[in-house]
N, C-alpha and C. Protein backbone atom coordinates (compact mmCIF):
# COMPACT_ATOMS: atom_id res chain seq x y z
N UNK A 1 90.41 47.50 63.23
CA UNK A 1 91.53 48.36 62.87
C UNK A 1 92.55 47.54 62.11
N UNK A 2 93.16 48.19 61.22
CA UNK A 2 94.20 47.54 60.31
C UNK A 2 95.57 47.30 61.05
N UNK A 3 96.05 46.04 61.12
CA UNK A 3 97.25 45.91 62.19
C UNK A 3 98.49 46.50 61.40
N UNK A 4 98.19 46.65 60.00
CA UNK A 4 99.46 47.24 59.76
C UNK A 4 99.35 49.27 59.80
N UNK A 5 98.48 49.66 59.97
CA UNK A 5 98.50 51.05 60.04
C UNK A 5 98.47 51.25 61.87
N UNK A 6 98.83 52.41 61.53
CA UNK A 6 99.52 52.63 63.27
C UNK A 6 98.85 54.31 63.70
N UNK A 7 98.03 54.30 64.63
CA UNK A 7 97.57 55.78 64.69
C UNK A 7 98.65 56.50 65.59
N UNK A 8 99.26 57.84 65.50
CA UNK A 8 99.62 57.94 66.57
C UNK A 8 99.25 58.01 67.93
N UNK A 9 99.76 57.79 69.17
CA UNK A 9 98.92 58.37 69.95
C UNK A 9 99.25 59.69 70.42
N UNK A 10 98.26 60.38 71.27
CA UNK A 10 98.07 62.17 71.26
C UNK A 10 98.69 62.38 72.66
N UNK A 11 99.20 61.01 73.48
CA UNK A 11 99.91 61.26 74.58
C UNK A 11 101.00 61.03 74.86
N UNK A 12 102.02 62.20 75.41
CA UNK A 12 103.12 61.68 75.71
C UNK A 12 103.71 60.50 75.86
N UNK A 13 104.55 60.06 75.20
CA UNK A 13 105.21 58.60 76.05
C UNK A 13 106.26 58.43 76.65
N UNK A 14 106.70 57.25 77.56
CA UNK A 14 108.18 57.44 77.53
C UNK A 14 108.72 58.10 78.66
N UNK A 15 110.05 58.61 78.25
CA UNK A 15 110.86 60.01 79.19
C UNK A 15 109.86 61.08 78.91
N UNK A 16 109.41 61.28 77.93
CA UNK A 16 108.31 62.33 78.36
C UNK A 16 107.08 62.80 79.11
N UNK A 17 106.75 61.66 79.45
CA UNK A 17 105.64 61.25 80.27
C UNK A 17 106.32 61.36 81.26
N UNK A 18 107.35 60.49 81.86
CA UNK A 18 107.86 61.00 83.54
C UNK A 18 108.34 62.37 83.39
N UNK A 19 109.25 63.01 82.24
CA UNK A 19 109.39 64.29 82.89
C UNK A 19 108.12 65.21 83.32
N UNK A 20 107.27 65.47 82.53
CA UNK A 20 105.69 66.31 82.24
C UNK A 20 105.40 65.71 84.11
N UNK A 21 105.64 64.49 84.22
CA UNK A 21 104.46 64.23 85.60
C UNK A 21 105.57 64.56 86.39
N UNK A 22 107.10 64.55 86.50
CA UNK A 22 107.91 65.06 87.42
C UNK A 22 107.95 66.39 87.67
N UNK A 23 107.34 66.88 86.36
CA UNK A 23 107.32 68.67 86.72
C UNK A 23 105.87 69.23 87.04
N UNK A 24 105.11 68.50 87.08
CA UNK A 24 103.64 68.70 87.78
C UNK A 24 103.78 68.42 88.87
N UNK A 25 104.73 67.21 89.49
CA UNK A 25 104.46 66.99 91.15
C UNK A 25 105.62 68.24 91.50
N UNK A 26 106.58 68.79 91.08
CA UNK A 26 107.02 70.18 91.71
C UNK A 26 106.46 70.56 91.87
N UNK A 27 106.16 71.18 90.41
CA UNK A 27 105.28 72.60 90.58
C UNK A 27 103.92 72.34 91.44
N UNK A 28 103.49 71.80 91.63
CA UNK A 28 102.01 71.42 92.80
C UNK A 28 102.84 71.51 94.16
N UNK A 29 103.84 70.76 94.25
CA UNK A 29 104.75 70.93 95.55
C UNK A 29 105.63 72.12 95.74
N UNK A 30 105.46 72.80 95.15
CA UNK A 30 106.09 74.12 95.41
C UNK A 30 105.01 75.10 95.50
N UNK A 31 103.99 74.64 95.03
CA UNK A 31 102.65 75.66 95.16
C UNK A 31 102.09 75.31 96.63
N UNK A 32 102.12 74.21 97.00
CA UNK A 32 101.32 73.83 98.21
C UNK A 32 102.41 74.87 99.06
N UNK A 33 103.49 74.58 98.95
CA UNK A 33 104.66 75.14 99.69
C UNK A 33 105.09 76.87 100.11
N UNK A 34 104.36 77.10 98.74
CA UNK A 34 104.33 78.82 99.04
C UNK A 34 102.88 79.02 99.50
N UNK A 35 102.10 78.57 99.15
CA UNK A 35 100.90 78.39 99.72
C UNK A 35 100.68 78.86 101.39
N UNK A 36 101.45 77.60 101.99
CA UNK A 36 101.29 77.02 103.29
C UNK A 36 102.50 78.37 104.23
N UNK A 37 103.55 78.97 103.09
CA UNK A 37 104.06 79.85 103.76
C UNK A 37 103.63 81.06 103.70
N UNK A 38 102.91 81.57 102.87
CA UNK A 38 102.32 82.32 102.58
C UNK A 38 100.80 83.00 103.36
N UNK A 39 100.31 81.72 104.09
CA UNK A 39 99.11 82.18 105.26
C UNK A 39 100.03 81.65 106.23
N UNK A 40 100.84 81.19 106.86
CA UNK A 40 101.29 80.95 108.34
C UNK A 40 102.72 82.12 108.63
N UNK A 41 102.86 82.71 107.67
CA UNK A 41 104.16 83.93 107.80
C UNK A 41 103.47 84.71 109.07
N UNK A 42 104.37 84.43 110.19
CA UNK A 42 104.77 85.24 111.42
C UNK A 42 103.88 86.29 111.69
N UNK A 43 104.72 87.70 110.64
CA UNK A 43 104.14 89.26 110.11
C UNK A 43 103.13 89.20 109.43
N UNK A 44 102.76 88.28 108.61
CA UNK A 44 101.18 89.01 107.60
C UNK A 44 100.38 87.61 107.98
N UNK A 45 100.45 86.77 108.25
CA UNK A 45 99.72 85.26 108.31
C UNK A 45 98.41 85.79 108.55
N UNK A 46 98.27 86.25 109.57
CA UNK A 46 96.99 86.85 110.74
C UNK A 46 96.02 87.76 109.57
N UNK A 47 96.51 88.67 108.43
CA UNK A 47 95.98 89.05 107.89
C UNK A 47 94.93 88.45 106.92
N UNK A 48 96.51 87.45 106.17
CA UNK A 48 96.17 87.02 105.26
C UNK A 48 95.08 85.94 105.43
N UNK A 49 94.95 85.12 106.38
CA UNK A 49 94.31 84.19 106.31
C UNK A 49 92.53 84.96 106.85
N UNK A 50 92.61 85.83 107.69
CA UNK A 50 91.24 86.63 107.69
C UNK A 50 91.11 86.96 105.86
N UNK A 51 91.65 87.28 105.36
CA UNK A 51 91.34 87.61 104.03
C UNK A 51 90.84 86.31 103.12
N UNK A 52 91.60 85.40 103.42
CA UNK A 52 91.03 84.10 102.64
C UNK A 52 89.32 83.63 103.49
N UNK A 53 89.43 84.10 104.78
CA UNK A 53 88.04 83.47 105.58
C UNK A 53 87.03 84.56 105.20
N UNK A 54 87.73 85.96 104.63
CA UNK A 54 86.58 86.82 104.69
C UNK A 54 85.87 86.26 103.13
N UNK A 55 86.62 85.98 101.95
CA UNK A 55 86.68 85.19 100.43
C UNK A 55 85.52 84.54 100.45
N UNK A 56 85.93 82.99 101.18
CA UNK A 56 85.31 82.36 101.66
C UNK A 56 83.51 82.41 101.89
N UNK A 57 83.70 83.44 102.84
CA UNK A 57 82.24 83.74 103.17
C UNK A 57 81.64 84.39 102.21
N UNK A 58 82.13 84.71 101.64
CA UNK A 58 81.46 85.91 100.66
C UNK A 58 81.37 84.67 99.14
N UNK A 59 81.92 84.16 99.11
CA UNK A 59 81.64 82.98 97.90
C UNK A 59 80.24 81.99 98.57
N UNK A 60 80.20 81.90 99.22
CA UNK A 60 78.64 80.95 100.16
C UNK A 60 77.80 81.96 100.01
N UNK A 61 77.74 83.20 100.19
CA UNK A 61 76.82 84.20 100.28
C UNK A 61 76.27 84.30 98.69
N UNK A 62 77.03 83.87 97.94
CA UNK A 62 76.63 84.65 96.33
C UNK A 62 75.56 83.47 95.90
N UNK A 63 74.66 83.95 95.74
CA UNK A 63 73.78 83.08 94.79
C UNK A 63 74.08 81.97 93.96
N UNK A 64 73.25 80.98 93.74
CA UNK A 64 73.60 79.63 93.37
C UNK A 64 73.60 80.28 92.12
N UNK A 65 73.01 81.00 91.02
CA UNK A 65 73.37 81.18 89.36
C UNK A 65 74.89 81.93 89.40
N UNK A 66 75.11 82.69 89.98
CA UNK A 66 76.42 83.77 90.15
C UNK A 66 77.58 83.11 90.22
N UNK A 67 77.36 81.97 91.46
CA UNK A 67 78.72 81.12 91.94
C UNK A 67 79.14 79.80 90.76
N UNK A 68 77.40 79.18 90.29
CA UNK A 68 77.65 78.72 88.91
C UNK A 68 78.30 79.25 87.72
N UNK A 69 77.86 80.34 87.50
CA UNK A 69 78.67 80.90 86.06
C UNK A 69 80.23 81.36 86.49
N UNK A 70 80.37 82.00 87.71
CA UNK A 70 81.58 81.71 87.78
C UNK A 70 82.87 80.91 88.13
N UNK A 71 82.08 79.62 88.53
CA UNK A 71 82.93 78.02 88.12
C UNK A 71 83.20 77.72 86.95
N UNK A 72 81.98 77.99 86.30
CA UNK A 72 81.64 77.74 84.16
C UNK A 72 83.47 78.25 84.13
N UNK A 73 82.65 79.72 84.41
CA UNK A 73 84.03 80.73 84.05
C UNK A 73 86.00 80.25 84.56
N UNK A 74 85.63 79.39 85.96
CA UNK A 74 87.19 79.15 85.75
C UNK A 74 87.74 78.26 85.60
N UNK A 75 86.67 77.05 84.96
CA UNK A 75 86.77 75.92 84.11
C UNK A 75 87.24 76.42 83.10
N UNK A 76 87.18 77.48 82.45
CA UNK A 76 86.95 77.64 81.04
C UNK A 76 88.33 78.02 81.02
N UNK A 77 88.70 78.78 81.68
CA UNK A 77 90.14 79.79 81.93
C UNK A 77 90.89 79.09 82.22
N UNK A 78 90.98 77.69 82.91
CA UNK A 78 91.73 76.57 83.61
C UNK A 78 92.14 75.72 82.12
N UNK A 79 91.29 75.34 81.64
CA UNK A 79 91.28 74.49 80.44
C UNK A 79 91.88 75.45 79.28
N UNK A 80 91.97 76.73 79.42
CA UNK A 80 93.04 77.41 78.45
C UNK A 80 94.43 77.09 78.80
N UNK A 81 94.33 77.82 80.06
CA UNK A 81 95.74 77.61 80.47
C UNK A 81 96.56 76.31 80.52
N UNK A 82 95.50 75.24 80.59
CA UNK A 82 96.25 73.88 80.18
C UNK A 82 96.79 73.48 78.77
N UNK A 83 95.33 74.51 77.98
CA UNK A 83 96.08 74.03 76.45
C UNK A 83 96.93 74.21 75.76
N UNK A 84 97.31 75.43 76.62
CA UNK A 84 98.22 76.16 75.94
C UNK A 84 99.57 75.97 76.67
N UNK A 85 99.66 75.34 77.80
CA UNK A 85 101.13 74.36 78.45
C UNK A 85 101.11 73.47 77.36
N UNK A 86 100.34 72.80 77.35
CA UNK A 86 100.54 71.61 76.31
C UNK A 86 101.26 71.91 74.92
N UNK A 87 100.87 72.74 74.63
CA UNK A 87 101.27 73.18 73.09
C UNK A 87 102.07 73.62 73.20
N UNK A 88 103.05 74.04 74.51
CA UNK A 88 104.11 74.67 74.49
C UNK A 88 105.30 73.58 74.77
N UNK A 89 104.63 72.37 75.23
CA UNK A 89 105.73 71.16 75.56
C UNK A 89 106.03 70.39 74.19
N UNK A 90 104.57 70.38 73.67
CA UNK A 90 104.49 69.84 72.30
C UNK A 90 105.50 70.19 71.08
N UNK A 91 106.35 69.50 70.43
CA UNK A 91 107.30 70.38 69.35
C UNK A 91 105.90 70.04 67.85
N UNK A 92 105.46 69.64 67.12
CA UNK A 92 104.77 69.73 66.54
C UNK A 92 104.73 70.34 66.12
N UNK A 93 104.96 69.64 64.08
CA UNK A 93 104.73 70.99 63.40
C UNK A 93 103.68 71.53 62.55
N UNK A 94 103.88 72.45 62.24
CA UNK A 94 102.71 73.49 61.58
C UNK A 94 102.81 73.11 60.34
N UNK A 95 101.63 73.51 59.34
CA UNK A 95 101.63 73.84 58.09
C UNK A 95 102.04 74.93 57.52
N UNK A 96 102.39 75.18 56.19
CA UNK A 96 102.73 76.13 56.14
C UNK A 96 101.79 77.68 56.03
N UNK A 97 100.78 77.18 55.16
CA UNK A 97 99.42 77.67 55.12
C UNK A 97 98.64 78.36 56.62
N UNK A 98 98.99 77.17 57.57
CA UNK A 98 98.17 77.86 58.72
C UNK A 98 99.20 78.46 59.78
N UNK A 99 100.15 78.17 59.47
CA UNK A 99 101.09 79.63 60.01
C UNK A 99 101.15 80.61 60.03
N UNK A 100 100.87 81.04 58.50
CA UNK A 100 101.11 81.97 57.83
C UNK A 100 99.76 82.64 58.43
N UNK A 101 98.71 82.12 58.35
CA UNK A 101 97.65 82.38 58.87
C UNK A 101 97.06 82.90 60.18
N UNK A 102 98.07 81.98 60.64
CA UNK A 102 98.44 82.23 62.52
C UNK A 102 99.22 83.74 62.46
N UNK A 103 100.30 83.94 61.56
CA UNK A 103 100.69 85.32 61.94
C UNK A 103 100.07 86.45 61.27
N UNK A 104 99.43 86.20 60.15
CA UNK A 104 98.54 87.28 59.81
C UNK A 104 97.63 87.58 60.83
N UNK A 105 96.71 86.87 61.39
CA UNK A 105 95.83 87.46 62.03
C UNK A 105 96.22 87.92 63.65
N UNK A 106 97.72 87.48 63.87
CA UNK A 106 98.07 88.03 65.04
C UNK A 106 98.54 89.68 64.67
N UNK A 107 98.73 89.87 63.74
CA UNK A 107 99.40 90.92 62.84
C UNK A 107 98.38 92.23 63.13
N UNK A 108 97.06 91.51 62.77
CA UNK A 108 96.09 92.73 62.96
C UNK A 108 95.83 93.46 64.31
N UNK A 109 96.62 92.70 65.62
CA UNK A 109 96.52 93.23 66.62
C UNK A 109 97.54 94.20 66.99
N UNK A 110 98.74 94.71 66.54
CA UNK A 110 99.76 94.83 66.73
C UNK A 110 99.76 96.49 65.33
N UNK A 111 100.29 95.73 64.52
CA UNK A 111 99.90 96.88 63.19
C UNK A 111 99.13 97.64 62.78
N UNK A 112 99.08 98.86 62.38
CA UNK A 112 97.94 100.12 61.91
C UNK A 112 97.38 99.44 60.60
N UNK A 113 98.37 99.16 60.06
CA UNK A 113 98.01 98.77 58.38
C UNK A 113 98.61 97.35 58.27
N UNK A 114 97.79 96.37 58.72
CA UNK A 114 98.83 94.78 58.61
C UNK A 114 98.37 94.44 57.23
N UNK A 115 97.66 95.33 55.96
CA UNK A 115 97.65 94.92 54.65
C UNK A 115 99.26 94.76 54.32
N UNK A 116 99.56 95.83 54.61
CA UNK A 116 101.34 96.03 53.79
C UNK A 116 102.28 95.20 54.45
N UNK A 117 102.00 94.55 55.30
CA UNK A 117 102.65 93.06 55.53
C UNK A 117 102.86 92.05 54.91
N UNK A 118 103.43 91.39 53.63
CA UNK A 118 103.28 90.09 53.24
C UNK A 118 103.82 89.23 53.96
N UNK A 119 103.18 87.40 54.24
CA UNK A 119 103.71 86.85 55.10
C UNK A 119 104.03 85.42 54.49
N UNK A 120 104.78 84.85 54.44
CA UNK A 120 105.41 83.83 53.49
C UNK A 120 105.69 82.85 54.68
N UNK A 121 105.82 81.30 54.67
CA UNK A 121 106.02 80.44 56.04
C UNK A 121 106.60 79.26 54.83
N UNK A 122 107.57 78.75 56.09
CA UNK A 122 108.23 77.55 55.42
C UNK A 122 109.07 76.54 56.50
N UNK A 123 108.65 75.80 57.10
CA UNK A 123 109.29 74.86 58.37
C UNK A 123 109.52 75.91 59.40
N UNK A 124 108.51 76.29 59.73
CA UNK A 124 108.64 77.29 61.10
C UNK A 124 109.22 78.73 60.96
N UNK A 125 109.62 78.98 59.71
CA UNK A 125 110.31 79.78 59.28
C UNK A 125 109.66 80.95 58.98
N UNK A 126 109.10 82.47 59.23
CA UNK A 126 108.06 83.06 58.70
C UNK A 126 109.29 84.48 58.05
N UNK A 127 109.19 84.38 56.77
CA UNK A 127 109.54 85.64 56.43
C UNK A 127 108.49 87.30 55.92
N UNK A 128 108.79 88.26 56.49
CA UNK A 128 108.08 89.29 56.84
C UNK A 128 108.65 90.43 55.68
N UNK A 129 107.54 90.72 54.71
CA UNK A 129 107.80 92.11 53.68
C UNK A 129 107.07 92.98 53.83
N UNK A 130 107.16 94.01 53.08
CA UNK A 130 106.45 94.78 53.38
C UNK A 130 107.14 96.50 53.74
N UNK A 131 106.13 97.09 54.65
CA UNK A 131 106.28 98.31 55.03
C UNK A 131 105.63 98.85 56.88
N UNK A 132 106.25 99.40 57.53
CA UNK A 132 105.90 99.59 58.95
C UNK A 132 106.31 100.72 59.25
N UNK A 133 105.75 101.32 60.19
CA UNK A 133 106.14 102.73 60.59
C UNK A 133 106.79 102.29 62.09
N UNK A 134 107.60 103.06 61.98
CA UNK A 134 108.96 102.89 62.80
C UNK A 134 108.55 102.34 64.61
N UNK A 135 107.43 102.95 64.99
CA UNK A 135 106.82 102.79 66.44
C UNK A 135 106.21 101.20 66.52
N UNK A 136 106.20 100.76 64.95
CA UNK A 136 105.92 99.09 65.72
C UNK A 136 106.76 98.53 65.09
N UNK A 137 107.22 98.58 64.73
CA UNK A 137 108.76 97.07 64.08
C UNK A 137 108.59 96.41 65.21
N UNK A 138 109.11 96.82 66.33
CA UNK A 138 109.64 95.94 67.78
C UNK A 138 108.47 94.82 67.86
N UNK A 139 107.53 95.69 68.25
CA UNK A 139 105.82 95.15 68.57
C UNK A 139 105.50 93.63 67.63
N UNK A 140 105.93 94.46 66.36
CA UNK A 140 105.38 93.68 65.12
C UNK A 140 106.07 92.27 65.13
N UNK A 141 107.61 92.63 65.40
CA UNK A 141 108.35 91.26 65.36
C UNK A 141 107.97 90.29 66.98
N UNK A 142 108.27 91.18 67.71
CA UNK A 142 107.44 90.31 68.87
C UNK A 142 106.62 89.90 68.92
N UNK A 143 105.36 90.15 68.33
CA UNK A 143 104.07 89.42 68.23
C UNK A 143 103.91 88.30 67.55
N UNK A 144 104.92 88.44 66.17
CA UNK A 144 105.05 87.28 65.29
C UNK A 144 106.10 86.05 65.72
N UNK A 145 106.79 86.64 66.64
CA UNK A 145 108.06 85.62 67.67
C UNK A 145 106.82 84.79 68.12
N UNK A 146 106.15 84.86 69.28
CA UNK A 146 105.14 84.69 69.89
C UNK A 146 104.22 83.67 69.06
N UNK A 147 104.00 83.50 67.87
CA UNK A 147 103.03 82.98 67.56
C UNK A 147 103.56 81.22 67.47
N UNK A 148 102.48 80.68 68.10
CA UNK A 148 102.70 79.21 68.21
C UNK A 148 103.57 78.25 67.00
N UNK A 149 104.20 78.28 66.93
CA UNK A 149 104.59 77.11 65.57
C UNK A 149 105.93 78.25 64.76
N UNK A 150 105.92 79.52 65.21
CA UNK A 150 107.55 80.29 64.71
C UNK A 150 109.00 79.95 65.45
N UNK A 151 109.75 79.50 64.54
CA UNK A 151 110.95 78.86 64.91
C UNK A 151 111.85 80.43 64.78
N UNK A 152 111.83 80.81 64.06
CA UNK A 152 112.61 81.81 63.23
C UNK A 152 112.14 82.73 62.61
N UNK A 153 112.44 84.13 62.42
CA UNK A 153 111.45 85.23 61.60
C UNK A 153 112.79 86.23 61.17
N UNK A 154 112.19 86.09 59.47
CA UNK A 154 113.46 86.93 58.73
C UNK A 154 112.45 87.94 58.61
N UNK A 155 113.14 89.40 59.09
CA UNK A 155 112.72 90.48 58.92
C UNK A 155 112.98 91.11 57.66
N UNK A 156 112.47 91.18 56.70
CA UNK A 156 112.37 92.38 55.15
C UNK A 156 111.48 92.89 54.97
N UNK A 157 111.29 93.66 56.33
CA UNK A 157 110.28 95.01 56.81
C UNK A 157 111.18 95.97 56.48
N UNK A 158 110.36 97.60 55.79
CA UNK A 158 111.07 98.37 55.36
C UNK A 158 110.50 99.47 56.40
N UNK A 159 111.27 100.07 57.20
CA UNK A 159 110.99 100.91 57.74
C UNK A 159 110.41 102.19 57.19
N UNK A 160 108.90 102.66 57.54
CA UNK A 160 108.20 104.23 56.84
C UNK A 160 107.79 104.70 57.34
N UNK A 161 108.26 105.50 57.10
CA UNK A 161 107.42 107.03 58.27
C UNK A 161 105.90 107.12 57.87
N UNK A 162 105.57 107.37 56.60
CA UNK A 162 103.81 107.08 56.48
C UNK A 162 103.76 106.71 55.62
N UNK A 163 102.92 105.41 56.26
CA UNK A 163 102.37 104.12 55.19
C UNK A 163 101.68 104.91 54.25
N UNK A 164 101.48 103.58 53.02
CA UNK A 164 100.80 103.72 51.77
C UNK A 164 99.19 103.68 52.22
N UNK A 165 98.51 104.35 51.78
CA UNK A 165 97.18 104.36 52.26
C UNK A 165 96.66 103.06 51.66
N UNK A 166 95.49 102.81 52.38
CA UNK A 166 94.39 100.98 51.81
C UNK A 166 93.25 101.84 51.77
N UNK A 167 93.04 101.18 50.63
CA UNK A 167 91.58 101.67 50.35
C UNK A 167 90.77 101.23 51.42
N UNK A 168 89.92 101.71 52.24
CA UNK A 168 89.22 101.76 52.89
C UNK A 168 89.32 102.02 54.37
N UNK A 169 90.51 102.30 54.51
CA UNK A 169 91.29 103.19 55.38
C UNK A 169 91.27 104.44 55.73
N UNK A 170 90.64 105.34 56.42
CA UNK A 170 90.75 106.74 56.45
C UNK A 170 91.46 107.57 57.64
């Protein structure tokens, strides 16, 4: 490796590193904590914990392919939910290109016609043209708030009662 080039590294350092691990040993210690109050409560304990033993048994009972795919399965769901903490601690910025990209295709979930959307990006910045019918503005701007890497969103959405038809639209 070249001693004068410097890679970054992809892990926290620093004050950031103790805060991230100071707020993992809470939150684990506050989970054990509601946890532990949560089956020994007085009024429901007795229930609840037959409910975790009845779980239990019924997870031993399921077939070795069944209980496999659904470990696969909350590996898979576990390792989202981590990636997406991460990216939310992370300030890191976007391109402008794949922003823009990022909110177009969030666009199509949200919008009837996300053609008549143009979407323009510039330092986190996404400005929005176009045309919308009045029942999603809200939707539309919330969805595009939401998208990973938007700092800010200038709205020059024109409110329409009925969109311009797209060819291939019926």
């Amino acid at each position: 490796m070249d001693p004068q080039r410097h890679e970054p590294d992809s892990k926290p350092s620093g004050t950031a590193a103790t805060l991230v691990a100071g707020l993992l040993g809470l939150l684990v210690g506050a989970g054990l904590g509601a946890g532990t109050m949560f089956l020994l409560d007085p009024q429901s304990g007795r229930r609840r914990r037959a409910l975790v033993r009845d779980r239990v048994v019924h997870w031993k009972t399921l077939g070795g392919e069944e209980l496999g795919d659904r470990m696969v399965d909350l590996g898979h769901r576990s390792r989202g939910l981590a990636a997406r903490v991460r990216a939310r601690l992370r300030r890191e910025e976007v391109g402008a290109g794949a922003l823009a990209a990022r909110v177009r295709s969030r666009l199509g979930r949200v919008a009837s016609n996300p053609a008549a959307i143009a979407v323009s990006a510039e330092d986190g910045r996404v400005t929005l043209r176009g045309s919308v019918p009045p029942d999603e503005l809200e939707d539309v701007l919330d969805e595009v708030s939401s998208v990973h890497g938007v700092r800010e969103v200038y709205n020059l959405l024109q409110v329409q009662w009925s969109a311009p038809s797209v060819p291939g639209n019926h």
